[in-house]
C-alpha atoms as a PDB file:
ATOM      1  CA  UNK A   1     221.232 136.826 189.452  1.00  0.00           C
ATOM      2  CA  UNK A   2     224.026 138.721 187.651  1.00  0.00           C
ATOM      3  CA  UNK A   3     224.188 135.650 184.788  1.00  0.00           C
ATOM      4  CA  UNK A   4     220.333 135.822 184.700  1.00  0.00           C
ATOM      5  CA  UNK A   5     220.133 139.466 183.928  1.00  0.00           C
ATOM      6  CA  UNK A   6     223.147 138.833 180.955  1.00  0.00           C
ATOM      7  CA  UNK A   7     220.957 136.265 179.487  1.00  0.00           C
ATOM      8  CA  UNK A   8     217.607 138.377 179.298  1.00  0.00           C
ATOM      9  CA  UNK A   9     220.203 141.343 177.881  1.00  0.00           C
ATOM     10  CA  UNK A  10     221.733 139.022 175.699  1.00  0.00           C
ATOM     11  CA  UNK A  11     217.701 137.830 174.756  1.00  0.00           C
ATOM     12  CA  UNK A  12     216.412 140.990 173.821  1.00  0.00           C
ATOM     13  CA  UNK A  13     219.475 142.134 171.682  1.00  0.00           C
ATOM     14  CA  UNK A  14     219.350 139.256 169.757  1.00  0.00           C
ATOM     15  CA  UNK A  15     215.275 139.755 169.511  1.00  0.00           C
ATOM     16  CA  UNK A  16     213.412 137.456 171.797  1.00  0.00           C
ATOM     17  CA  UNK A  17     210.301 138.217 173.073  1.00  0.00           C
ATOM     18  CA  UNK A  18     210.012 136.184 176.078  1.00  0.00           C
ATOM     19  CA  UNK A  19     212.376 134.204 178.076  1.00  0.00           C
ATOM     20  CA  UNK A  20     210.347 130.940 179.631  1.00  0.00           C
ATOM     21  CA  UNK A  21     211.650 128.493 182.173  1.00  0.00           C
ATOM     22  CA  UNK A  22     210.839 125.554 184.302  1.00  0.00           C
ATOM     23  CA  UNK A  23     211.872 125.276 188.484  1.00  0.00           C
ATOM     24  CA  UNK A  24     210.716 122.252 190.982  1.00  0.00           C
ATOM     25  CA  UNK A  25     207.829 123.975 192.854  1.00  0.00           C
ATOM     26  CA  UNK A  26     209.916 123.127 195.806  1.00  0.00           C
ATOM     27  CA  UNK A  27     212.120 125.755 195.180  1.00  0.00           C
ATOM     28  CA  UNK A  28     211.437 128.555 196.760  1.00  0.00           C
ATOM     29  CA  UNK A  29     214.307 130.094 196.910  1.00  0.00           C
ATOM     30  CA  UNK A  30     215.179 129.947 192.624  1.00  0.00           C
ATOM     31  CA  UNK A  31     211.298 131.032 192.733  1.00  0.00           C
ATOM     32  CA  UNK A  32     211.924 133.664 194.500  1.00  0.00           C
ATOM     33  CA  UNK A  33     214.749 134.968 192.549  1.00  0.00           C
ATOM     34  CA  UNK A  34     212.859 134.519 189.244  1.00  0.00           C
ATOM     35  CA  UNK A  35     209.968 136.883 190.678  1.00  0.00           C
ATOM     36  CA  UNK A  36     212.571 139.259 191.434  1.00  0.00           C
ATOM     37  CA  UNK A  37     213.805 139.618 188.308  1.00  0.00           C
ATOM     38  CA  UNK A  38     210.964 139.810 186.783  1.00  0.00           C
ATOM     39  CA  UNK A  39     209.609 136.333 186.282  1.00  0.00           C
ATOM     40  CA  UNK A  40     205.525 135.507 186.302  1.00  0.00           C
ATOM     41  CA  UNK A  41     204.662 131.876 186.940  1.00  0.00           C
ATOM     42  CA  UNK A  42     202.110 131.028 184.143  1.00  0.00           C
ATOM     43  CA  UNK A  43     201.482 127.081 184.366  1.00  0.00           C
ATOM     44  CA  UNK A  44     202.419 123.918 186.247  1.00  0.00           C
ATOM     45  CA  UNK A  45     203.518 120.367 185.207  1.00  0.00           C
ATOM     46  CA  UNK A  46     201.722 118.163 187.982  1.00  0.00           C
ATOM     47  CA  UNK A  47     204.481 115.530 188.844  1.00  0.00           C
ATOM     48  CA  UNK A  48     207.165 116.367 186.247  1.00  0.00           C
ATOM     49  CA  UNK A  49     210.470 115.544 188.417  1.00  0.00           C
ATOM     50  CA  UNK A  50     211.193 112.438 189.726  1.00  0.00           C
ATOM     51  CA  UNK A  51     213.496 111.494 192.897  1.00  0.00           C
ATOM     52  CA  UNK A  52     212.022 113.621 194.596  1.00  0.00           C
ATOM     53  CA  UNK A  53     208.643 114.057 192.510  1.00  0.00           C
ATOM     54  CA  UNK A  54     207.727 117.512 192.515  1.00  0.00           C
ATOM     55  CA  UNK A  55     205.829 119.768 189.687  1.00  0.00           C
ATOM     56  CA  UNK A  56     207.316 121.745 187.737  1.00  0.00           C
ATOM     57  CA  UNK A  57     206.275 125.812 187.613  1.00  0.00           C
ATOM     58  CA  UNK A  58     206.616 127.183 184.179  1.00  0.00           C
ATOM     59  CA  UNK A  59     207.820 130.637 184.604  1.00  0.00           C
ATOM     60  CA  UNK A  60     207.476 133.544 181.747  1.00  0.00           C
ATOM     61  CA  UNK A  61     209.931 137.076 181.295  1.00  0.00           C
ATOM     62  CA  UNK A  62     208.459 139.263 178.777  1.00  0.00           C
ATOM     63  CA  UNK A  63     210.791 141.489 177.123  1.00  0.00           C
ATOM     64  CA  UNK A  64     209.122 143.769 175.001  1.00  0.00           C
END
């Protein structure tokens, strides 16, 4: 959590927008800290890992 928050910090002084990132669906527990911190899932990639196959959920931070 603490290294996540230093990134978007980090993000917005260097000007970013948004901060996007991809987690196996499976997850739940990463998904759950991304929603915590802020983190909206906005799309899915329908069988995007492999070994295990899983989707992947596209996750968006806005920061401004």
């Amino acid at each position: 959590q603490a290294l996540c928050e230093a990134v978007s910090v980090w993000c917005r002084a260097q000007g970013a927008a948004v901060l996007e990132l991809e987690v196996r669906s499976a997850g739940a527990g990463a998904i759950a800290l991304y929603g915590r911190l802020g983190f909206e899932p906005v799309g899915r990639r329908r069988a995007y890992y492999q070994e295990p196959a899983d989707d992947a959920l596209l996750m968006r931070l806005k920061l401004i």
